[in-house]
N, C-alpha and C. Protein backbone atom coordinates (compact mmCIF):
# COMPACT_ATOMS: atom_id res chain seq x y z
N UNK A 1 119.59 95.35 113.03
CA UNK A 1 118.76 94.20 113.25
C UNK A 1 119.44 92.97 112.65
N UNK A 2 119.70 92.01 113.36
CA UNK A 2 120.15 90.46 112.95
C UNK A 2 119.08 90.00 111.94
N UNK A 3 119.86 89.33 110.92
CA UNK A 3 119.10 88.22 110.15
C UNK A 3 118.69 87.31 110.61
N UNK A 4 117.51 86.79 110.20
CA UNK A 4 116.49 85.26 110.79
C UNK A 4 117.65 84.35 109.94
N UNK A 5 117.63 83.71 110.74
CA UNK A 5 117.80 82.36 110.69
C UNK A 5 117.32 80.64 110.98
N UNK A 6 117.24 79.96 109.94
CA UNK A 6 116.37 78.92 109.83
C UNK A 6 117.03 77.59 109.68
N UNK A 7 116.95 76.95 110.19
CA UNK A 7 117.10 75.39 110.16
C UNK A 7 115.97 74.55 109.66
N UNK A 8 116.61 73.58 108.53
CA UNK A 8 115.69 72.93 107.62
C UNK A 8 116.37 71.52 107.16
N UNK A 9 115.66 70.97 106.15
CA UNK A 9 115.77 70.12 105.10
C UNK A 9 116.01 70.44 104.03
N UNK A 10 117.23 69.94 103.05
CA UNK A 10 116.64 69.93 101.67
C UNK A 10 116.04 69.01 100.68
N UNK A 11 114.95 69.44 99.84
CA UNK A 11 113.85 69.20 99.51
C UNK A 11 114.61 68.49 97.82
N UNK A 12 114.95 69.71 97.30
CA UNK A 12 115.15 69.69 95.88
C UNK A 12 116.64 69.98 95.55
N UNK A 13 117.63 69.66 94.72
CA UNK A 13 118.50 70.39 93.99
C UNK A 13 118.64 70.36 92.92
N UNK A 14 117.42 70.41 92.09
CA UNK A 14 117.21 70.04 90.47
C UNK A 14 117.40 71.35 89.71
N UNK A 15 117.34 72.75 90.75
CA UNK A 15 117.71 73.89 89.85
C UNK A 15 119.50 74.13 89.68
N UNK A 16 119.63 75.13 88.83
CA UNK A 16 121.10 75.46 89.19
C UNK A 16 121.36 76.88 90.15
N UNK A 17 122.37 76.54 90.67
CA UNK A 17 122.47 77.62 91.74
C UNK A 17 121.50 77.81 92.87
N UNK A 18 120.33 76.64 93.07
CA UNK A 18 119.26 76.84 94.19
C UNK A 18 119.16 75.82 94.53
N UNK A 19 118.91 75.79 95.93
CA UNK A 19 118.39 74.51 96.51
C UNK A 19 116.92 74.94 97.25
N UNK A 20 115.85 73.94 97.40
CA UNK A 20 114.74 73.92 97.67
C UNK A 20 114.89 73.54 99.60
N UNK A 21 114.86 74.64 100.34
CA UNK A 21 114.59 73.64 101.75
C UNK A 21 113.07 73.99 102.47
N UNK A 22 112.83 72.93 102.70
CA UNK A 22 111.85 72.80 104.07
C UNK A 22 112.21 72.88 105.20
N UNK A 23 111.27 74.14 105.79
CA UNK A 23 111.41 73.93 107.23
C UNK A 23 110.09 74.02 107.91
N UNK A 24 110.54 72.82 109.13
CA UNK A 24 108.95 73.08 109.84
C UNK A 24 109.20 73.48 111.38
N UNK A 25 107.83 73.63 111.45
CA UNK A 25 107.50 74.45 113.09
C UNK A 25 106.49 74.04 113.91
N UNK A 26 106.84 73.73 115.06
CA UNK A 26 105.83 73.66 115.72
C UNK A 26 104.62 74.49 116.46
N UNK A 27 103.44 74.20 116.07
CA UNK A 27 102.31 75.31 116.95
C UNK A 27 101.31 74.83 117.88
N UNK A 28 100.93 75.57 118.16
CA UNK A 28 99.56 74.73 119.34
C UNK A 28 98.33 75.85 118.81
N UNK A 29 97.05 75.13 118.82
CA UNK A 29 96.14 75.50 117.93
C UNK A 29 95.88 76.32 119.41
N UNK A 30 95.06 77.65 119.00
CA UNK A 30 94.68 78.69 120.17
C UNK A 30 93.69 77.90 120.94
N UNK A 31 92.50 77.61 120.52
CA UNK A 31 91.41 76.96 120.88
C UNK A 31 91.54 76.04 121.64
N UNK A 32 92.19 74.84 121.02
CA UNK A 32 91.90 73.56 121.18
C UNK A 32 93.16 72.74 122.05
N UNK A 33 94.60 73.56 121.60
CA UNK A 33 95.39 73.16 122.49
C UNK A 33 96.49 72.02 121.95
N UNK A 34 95.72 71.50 120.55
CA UNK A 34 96.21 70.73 119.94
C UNK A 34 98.03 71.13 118.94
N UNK A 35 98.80 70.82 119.25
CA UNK A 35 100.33 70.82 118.84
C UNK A 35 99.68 70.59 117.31
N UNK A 36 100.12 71.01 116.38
CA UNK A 36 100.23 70.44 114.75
C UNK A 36 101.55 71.22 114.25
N UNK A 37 101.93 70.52 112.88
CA UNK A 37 103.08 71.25 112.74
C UNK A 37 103.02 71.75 111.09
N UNK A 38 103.44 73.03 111.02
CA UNK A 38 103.41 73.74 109.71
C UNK A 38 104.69 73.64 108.79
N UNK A 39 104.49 73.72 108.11
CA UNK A 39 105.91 73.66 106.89
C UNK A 39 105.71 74.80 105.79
N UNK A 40 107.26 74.99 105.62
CA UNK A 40 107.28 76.30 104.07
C UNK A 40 108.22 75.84 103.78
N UNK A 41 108.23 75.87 102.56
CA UNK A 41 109.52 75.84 101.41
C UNK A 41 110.17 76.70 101.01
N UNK A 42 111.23 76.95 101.13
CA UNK A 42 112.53 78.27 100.68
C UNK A 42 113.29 78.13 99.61
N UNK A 43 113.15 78.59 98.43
CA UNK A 43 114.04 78.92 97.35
C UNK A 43 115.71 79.14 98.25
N UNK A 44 116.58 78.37 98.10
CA UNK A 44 117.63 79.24 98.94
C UNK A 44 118.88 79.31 97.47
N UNK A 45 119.28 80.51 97.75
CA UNK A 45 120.83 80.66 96.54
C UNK A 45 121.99 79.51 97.22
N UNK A 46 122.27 78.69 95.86
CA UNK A 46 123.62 78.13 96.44
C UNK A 46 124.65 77.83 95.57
N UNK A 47 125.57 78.28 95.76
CA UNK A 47 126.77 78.23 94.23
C UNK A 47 127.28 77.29 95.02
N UNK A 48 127.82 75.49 94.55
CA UNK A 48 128.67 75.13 94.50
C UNK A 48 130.34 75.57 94.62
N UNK A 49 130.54 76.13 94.01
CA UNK A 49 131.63 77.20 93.92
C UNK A 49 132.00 77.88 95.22
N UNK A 50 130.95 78.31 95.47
CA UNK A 50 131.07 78.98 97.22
C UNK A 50 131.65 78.25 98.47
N UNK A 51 131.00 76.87 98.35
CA UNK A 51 131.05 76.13 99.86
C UNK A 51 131.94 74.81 98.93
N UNK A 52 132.93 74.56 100.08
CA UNK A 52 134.10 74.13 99.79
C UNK A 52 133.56 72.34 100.02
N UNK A 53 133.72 71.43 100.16
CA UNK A 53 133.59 69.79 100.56
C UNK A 53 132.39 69.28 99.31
N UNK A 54 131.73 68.71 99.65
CA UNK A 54 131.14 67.94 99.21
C UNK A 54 129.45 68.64 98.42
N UNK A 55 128.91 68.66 97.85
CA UNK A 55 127.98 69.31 97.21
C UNK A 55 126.51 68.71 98.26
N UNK A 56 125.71 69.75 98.07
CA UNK A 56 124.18 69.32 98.89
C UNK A 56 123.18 68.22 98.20
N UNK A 57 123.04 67.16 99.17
CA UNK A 57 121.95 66.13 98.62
C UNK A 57 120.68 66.30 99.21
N UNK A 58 119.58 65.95 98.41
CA UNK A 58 118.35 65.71 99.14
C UNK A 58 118.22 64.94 100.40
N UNK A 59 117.96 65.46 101.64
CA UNK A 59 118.06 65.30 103.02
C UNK A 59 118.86 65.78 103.79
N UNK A 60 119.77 66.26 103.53
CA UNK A 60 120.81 66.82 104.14
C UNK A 60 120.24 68.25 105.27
N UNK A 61 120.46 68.20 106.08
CA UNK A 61 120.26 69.23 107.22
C UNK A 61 120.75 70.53 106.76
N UNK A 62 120.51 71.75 106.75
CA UNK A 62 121.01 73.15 106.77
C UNK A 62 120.51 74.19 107.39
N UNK A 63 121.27 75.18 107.76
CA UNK A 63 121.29 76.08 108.37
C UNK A 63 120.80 77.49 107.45
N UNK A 64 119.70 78.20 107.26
CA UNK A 64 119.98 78.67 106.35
C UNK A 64 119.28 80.62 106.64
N UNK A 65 120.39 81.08 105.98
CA UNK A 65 120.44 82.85 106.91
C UNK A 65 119.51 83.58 105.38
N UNK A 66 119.00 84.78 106.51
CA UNK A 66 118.09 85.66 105.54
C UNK A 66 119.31 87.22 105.33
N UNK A 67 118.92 86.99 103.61
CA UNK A 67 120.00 87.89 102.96
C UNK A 67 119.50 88.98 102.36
N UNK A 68 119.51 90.06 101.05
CA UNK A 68 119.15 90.62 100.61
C UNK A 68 118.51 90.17 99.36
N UNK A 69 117.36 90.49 99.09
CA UNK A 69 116.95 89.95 97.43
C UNK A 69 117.75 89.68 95.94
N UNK A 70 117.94 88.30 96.35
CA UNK A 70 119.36 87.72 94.89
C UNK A 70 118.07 87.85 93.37
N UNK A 71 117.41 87.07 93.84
CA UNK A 71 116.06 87.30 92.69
C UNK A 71 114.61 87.58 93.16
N UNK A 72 113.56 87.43 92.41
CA UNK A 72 112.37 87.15 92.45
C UNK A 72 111.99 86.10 93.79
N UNK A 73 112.32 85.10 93.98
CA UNK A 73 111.84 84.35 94.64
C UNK A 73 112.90 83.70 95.74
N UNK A 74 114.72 84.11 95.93
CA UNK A 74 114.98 84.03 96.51
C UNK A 74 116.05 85.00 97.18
N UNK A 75 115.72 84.73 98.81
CA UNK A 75 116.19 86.12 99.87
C UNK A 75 117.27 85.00 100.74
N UNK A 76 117.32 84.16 100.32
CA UNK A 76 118.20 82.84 101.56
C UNK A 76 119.00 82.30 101.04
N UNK A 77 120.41 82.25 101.98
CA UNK A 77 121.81 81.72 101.33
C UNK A 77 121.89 80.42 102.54
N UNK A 78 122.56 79.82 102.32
CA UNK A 78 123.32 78.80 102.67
C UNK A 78 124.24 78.96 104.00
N UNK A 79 123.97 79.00 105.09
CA UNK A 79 124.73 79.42 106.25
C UNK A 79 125.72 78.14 106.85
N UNK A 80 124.92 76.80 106.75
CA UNK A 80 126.31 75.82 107.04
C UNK A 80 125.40 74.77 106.77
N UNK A 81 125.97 73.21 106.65
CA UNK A 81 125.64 72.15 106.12
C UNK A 81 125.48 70.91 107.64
N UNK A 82 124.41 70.90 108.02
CA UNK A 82 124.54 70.22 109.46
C UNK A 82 125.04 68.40 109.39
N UNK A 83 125.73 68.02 108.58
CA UNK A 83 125.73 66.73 107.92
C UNK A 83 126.05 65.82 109.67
């Protein structure tokens, strides 16, 4: 089975080794028909060290792949930097 993969925002890089992204989605309410759009926030692992150019800023676009459990709260690495 392929890993999910997600396209987002980042939110935060105030931890070390993590970046915070948002991603949202679009839905249409069953009922009513009405489009609204949902958002979640992802703990994602990211070593500096790893990805070669320039380091991740708040806003920056990413690509981001589902991995095996690094900790408690994060399962998502860093798949590419959509700058």
């Amino acid at each position: 089975m392929s890993a999910k993969v997600l396209d987002g925002v980042v939110v935060s890089t105030k931890m070390q080794k993590t970046v915070v992204v948002k991603v949202s989605s679009s839905k249409k309410h069953a009922q009513y028909g009405k489009r609204y759009i949902n958002h979640k926030n992802y703990k994602v692992d990211y070593n500096e060290v790893d990805y070669s150019g320039d380091s991740l800023k708040e806003g920056d676009k990413v690509s981001i792949v589902e991995v095996a459990p690094v900790s408690k709260t994060k399962t998502w690495k860093i798949k590419e930097d959509k700058k």
